[in-house]
N, C-alpha and C. Protein backbone atom coordinates (compact mmCIF):
# COMPACT_ATOMS: atom_id res chain seq x y z
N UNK A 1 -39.46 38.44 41.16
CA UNK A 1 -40.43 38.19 40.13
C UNK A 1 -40.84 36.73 40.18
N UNK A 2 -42.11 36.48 40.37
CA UNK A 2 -42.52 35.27 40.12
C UNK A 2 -42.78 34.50 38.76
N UNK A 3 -42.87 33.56 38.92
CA UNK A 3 -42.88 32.30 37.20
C UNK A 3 -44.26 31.76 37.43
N UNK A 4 -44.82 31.75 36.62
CA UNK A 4 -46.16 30.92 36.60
C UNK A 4 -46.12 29.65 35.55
N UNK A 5 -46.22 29.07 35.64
CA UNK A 5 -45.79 27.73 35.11
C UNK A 5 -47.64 27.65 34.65
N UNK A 6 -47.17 27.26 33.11
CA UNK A 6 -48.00 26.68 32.39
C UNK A 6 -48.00 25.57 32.15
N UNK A 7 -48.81 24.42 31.74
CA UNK A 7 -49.12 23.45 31.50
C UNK A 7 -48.65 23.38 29.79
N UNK A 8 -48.64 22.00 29.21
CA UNK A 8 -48.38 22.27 27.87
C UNK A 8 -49.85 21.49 27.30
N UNK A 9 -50.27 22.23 26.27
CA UNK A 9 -51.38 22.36 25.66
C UNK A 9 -51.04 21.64 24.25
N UNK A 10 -52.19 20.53 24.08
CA UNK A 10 -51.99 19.25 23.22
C UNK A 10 -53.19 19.11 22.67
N UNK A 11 -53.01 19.12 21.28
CA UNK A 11 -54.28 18.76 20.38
C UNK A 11 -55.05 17.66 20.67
N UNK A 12 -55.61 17.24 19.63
CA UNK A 12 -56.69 15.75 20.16
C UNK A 12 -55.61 14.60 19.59
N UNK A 13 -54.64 15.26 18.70
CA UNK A 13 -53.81 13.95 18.15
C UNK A 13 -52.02 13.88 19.34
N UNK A 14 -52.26 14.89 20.43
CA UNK A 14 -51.45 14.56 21.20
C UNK A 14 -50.08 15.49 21.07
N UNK A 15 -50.43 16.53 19.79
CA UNK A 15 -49.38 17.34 18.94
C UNK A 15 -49.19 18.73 19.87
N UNK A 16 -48.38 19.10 20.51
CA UNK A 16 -48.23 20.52 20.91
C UNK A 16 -48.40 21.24 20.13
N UNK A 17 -49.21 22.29 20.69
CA UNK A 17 -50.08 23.88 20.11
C UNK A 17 -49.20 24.73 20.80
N UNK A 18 -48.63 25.74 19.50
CA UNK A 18 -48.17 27.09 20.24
C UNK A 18 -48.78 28.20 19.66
N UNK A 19 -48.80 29.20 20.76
CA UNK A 19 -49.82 30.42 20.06
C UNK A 19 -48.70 31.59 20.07
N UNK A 20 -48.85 32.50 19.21
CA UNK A 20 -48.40 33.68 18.92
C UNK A 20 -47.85 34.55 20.20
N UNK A 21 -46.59 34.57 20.31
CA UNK A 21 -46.66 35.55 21.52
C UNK A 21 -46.30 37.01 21.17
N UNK A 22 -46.36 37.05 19.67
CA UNK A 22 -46.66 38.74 18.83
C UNK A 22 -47.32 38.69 17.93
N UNK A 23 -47.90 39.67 17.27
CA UNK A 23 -48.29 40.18 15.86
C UNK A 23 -48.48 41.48 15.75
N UNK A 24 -48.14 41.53 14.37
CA UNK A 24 -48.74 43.04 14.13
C UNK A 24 -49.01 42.95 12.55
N UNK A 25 -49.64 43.89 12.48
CA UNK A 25 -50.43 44.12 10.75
C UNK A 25 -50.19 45.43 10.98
N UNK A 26 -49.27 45.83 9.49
CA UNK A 26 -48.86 47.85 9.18
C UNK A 26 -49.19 47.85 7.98
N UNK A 27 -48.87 49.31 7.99
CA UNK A 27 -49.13 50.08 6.75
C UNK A 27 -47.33 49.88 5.92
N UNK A 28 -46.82 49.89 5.30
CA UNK A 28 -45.95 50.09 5.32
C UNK A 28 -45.50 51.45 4.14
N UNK A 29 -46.18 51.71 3.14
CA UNK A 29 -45.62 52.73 2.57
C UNK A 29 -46.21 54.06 3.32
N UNK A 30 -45.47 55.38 2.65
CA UNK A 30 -45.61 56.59 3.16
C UNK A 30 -45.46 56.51 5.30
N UNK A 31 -46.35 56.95 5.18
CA UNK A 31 -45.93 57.03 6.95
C UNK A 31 -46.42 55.93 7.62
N UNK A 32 -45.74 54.93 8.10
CA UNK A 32 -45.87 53.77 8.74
C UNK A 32 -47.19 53.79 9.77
N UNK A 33 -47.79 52.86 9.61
CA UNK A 33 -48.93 53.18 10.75
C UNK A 33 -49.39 51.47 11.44
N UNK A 34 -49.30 51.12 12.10
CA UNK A 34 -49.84 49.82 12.94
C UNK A 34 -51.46 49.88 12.66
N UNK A 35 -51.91 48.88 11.97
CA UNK A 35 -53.11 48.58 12.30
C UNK A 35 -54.14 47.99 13.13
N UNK A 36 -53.23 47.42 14.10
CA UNK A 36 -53.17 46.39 14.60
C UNK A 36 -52.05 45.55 15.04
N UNK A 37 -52.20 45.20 16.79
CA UNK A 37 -51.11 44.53 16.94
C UNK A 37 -51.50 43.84 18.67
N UNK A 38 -50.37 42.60 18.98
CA UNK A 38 -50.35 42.38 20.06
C UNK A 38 -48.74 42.34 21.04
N UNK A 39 -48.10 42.65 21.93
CA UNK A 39 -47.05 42.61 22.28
C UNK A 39 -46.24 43.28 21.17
N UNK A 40 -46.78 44.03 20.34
CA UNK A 40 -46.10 45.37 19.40
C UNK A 40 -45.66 46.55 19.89
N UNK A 41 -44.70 47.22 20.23
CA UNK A 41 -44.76 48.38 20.77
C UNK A 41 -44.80 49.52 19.71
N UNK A 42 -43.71 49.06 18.45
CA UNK A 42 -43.58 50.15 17.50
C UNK A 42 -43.13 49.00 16.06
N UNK A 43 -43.18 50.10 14.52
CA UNK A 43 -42.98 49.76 13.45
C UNK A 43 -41.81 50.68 13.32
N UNK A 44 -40.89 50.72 13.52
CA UNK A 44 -39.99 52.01 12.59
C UNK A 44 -39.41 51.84 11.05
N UNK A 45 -39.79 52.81 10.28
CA UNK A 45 -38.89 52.24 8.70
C UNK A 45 -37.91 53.13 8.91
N UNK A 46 -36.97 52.34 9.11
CA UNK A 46 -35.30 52.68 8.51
C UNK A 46 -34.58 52.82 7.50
N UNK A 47 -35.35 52.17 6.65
CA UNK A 47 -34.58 52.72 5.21
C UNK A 47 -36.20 52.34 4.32
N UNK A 48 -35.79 52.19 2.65
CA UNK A 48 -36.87 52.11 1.73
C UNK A 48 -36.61 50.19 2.08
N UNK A 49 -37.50 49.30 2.50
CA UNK A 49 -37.80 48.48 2.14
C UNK A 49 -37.44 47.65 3.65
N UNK A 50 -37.06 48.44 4.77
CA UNK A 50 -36.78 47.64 6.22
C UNK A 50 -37.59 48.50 7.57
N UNK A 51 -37.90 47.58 7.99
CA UNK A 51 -38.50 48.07 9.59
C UNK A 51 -37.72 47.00 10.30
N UNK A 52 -37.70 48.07 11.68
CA UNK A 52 -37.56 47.44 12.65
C UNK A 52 -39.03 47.64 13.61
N UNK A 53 -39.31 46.02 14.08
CA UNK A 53 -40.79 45.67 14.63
C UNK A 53 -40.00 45.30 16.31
N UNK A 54 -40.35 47.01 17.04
CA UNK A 54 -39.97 46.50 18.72
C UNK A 54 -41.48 45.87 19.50
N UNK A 55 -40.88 44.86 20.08
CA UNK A 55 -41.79 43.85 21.40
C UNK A 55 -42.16 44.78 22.34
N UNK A 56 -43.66 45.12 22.97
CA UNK A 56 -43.67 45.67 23.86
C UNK A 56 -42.78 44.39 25.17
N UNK A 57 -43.12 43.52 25.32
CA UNK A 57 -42.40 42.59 25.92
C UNK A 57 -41.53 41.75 25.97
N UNK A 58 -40.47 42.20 25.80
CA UNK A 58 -39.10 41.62 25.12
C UNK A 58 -38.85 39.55 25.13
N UNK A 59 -38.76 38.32 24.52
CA UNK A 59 -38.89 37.76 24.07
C UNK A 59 -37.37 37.29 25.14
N UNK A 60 -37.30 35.90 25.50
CA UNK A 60 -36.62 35.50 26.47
C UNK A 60 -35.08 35.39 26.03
N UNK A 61 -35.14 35.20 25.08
CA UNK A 61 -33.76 34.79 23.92
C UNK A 61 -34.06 35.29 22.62
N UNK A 62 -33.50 35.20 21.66
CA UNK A 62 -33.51 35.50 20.52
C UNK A 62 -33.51 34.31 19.74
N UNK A 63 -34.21 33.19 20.25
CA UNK A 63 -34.51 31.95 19.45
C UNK A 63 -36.18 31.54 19.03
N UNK A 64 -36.64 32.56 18.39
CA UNK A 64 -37.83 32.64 18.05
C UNK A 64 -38.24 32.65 16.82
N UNK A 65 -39.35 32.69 15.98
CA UNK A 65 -39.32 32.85 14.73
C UNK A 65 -40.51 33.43 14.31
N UNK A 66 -40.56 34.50 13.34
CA UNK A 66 -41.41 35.40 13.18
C UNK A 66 -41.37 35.32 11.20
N UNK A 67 -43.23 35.21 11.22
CA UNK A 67 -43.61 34.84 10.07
C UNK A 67 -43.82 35.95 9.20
N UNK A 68 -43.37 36.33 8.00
CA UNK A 68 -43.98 37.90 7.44
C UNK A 68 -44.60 37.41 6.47
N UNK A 69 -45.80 37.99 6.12
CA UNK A 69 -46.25 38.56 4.67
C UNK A 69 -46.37 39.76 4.58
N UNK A 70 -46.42 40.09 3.10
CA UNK A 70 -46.37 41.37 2.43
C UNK A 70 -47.69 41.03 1.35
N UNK A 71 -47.63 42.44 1.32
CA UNK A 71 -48.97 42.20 -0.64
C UNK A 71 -48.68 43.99 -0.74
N UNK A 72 -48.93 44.18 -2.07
CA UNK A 72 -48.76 45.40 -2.68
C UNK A 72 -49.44 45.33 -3.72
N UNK A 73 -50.65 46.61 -3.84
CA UNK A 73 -51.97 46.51 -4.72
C UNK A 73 -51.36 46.84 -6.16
N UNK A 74 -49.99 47.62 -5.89
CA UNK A 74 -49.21 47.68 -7.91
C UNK A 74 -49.17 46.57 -8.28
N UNK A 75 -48.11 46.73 -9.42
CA UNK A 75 -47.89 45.56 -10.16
C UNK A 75 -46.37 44.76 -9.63
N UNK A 76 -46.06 45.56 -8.94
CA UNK A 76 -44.67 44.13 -8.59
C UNK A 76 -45.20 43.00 -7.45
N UNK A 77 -44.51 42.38 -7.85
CA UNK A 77 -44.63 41.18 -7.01
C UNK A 77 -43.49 41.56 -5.52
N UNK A 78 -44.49 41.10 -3.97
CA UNK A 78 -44.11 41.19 -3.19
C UNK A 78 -42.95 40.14 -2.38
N UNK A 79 -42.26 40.52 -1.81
CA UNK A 79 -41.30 39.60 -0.96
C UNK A 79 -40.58 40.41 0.42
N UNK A 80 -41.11 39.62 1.36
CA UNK A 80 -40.08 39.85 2.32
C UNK A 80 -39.71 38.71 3.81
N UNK A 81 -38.74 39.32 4.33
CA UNK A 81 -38.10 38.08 5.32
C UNK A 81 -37.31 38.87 6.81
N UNK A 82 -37.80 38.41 7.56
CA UNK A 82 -37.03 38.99 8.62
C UNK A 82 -35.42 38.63 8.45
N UNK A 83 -34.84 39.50 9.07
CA UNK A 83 -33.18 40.07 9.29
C UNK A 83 -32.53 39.06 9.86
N UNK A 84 -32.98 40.11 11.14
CA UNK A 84 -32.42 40.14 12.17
C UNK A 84 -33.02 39.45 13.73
N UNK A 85 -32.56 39.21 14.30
CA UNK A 85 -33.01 38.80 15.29
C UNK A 85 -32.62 39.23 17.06
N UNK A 86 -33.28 39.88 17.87
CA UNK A 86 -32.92 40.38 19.26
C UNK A 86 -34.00 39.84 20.33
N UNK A 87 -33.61 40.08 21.28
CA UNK A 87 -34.68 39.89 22.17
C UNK A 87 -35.90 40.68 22.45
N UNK A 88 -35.72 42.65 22.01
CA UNK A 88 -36.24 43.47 22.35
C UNK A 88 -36.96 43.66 20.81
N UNK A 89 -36.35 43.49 20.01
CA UNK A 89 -36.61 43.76 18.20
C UNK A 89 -36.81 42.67 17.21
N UNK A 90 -36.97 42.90 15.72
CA UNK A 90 -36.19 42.00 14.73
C UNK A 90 -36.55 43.02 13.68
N UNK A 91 -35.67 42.54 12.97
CA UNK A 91 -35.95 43.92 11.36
C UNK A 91 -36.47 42.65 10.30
N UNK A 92 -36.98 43.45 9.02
CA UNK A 92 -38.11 42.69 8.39
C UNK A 92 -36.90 43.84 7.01
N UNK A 93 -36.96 43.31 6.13
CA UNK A 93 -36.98 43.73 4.56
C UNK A 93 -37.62 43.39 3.52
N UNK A 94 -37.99 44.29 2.84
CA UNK A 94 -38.92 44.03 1.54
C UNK A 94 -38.53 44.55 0.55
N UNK A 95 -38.43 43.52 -0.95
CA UNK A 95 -38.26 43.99 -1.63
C UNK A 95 -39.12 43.74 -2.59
N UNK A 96 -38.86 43.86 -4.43
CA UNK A 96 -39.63 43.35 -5.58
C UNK A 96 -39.08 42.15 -6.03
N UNK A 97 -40.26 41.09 -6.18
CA UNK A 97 -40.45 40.13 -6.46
C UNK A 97 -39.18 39.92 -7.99
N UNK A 98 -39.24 40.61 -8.82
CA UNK A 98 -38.84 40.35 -10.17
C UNK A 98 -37.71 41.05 -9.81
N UNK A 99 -37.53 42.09 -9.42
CA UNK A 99 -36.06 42.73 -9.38
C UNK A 99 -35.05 42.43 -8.27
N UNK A 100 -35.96 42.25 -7.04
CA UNK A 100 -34.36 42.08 -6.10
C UNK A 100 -34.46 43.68 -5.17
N UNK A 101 -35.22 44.50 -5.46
CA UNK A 101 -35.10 46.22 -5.39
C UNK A 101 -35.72 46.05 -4.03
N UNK A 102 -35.09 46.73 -3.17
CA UNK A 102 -36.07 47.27 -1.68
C UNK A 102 -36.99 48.32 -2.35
N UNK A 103 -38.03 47.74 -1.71
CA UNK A 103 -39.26 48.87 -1.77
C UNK A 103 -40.39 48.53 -0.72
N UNK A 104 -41.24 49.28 -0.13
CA UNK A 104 -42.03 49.62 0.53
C UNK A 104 -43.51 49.14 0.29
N UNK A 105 -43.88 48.11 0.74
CA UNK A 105 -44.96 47.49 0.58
C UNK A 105 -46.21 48.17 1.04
N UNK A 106 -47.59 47.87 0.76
CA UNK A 106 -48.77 48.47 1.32
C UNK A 106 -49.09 47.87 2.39
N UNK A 107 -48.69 46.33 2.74
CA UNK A 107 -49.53 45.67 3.74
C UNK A 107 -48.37 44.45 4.40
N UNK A 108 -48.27 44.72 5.88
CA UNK A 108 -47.38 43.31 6.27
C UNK A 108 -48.16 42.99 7.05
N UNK A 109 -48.03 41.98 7.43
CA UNK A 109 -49.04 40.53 8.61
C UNK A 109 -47.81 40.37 8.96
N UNK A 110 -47.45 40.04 10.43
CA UNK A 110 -46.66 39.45 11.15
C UNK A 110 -46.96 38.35 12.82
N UNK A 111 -46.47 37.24 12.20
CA UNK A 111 -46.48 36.64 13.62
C UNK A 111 -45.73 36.20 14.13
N UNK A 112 -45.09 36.20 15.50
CA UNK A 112 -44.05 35.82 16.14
C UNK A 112 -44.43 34.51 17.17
N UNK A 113 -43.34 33.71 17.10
CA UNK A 113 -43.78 32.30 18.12
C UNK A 113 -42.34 31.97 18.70
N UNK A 114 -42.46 31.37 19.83
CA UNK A 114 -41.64 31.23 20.65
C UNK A 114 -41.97 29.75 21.57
């Protein structure tokens, strides 16, 4: 397998730029559905208030960091935070803002950087 060596890419103030090497945007209540994604392969919900989000292209180490939002059109207030961390995966949980309760959000944004 060959390496292609990139150059490192520098703003006008000299600051390294890194770009996303995932995302995905789901559905998350009732039946999980991807709306959208890049280097996403799958959403699975595993329980009420966790997915696991697999890489179509698995991630070199597990020293990466992946950004979530949530929003939910009810009335609780949203929260969630990734788990876990793998090379091939990472799990995400959500719960309510006021209670602490896993529950199943309408909308996650996710970006991963490395």
């Amino acid at each position: 397998m060959s390496t292609i060596k990139v150059d490192t890419i520098k703003d006008t103030n000299n600051v390294e730029v890194y770009t996303a090497k995932a995302w995905v945007n789901f559905n998350g209540q009732g039946t999980v559905a991807i709306r959208d994604s890049g280097n996403i392969s799958s959403v699975v919900d595993t329980a009420t208030g966790v997915y696991t989000v697999s890489f179509t292209t698995a991630m070199p180490d597990a020293n990466y960091s992946a950004v979530v939002a949530c929003s939910d059109a009810g009335t609780t207030r949203a929260f969630a935070h990734t788990k876990t961390f793998s090379t091939g995966d990472f799990v995400i949980r959500s719960s309510r803002g006021d209670t602490g309760a896993d529950v199943d959000h309408d909308l996650y944004s996710v970006a991963v950087f490395r």
